[in-house]
C-alpha atoms as a PDB file:
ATOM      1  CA  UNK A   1     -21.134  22.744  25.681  1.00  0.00           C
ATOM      2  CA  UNK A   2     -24.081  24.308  24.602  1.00  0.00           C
ATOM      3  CA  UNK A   3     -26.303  22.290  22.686  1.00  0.00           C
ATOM      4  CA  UNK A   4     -29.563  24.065  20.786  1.00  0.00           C
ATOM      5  CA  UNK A   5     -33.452  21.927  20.996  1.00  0.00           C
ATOM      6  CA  UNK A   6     -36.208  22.535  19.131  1.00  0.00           C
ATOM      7  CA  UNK A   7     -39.212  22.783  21.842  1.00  0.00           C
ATOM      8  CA  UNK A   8     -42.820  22.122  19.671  1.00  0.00           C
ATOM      9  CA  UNK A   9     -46.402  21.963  21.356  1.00  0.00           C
ATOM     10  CA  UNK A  10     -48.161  18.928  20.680  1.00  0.00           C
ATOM     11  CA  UNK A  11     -50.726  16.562  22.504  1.00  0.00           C
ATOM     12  CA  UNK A  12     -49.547  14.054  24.556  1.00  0.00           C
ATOM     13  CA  UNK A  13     -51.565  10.797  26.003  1.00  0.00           C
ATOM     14  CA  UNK A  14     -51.346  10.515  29.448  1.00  0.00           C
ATOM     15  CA  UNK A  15     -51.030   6.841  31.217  1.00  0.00           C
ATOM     16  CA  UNK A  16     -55.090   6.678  30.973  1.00  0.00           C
ATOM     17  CA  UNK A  17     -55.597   7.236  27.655  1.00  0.00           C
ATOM     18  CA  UNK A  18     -56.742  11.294  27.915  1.00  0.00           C
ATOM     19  CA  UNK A  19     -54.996  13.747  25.783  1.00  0.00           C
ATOM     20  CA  UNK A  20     -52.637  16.642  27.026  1.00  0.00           C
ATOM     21  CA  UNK A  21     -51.349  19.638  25.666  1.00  0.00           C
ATOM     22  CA  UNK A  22     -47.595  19.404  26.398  1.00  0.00           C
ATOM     23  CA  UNK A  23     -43.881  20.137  24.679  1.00  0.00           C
ATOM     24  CA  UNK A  24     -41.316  17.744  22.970  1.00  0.00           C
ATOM     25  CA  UNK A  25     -37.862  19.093  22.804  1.00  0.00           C
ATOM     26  CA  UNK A  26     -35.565  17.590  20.253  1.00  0.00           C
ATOM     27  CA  UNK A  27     -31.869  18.474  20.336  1.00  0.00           C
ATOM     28  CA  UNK A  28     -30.160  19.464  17.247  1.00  0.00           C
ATOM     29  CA  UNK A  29     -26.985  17.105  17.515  1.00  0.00           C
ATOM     30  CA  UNK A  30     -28.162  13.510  18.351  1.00  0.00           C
ATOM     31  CA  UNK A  31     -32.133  14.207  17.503  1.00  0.00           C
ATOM     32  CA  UNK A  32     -32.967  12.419  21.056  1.00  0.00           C
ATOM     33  CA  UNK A  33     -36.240  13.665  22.045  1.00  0.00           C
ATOM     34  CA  UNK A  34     -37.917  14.686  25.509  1.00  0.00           C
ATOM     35  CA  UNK A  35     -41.875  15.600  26.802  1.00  0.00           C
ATOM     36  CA  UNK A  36     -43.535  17.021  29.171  1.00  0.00           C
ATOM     37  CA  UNK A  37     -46.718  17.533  30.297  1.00  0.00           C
ATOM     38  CA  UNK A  38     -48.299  21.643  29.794  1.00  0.00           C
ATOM     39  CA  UNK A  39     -46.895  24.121  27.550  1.00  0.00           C
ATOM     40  CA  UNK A  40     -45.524  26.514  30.548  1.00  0.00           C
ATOM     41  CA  UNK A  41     -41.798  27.801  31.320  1.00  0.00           C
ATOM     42  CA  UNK A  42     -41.368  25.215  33.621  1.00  0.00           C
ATOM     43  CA  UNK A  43     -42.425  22.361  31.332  1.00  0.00           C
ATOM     44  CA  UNK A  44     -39.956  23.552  28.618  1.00  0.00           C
ATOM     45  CA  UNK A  45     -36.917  23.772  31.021  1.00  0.00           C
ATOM     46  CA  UNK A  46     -38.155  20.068  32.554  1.00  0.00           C
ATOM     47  CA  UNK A  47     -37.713  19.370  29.041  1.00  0.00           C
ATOM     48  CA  UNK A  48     -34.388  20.515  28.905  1.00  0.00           C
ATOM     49  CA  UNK A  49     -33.532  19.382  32.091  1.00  0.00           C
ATOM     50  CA  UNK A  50     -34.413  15.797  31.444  1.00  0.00           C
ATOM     51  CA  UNK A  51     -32.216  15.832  27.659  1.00  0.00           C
ATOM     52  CA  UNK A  52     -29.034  16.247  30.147  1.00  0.00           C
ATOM     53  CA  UNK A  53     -30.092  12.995  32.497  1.00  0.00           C
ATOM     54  CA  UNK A  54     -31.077  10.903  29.444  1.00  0.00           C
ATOM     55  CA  UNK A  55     -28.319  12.161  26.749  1.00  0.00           C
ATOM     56  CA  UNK A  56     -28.082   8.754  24.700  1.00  0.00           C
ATOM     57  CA  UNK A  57     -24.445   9.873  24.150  1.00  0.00           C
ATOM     58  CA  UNK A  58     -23.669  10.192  27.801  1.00  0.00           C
ATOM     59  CA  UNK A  59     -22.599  14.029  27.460  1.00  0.00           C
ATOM     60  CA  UNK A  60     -22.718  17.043  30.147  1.00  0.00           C
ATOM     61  CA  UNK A  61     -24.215  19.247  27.546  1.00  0.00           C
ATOM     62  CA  UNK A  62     -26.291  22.559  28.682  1.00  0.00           C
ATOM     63  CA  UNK A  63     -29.369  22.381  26.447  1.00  0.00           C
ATOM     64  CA  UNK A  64     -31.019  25.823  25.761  1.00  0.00           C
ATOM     65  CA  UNK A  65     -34.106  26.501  23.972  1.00  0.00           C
ATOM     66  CA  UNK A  66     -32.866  27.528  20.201  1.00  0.00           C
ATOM     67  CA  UNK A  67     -35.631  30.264  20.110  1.00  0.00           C
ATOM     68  CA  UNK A  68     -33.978  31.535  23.624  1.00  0.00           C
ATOM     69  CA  UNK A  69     -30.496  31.353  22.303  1.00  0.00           C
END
């Protein structure tokens, strides 16, 4: 299935305290959130990428970008 996520840019802290620009993704259906370091292609799809390992509902979802479609 096809599940929409809203990707934002915000600023993440790193492990040593220093601020990063990076995206959160949040998907639309359980509101479980991922984040990755930079604001790039590849961080977004990392994002996306890492909703599928972690789904807290245990799903085999394809996350997509909702701006994307």
């Amino acid at each position: 299935m096809r599940v929409p996520c809203e990707i934002t840019e915000t600023t993440l802290t790193n492990e040593n305290g220093r601020e990063i620009d990076g995206v959160v993704a949040c998907c639309r259906r359980c509101l479980h959130q991922t984040e990755s370091y930079g604001t790039g292609e590849n961080s977004r799809k990392r994002c996306l990428v890492l909703m599928r390992e972690e789904c807290p509902e245990y799903e085999d979802n394809f996350y997509v970008d909702e701006d994307e479609g």
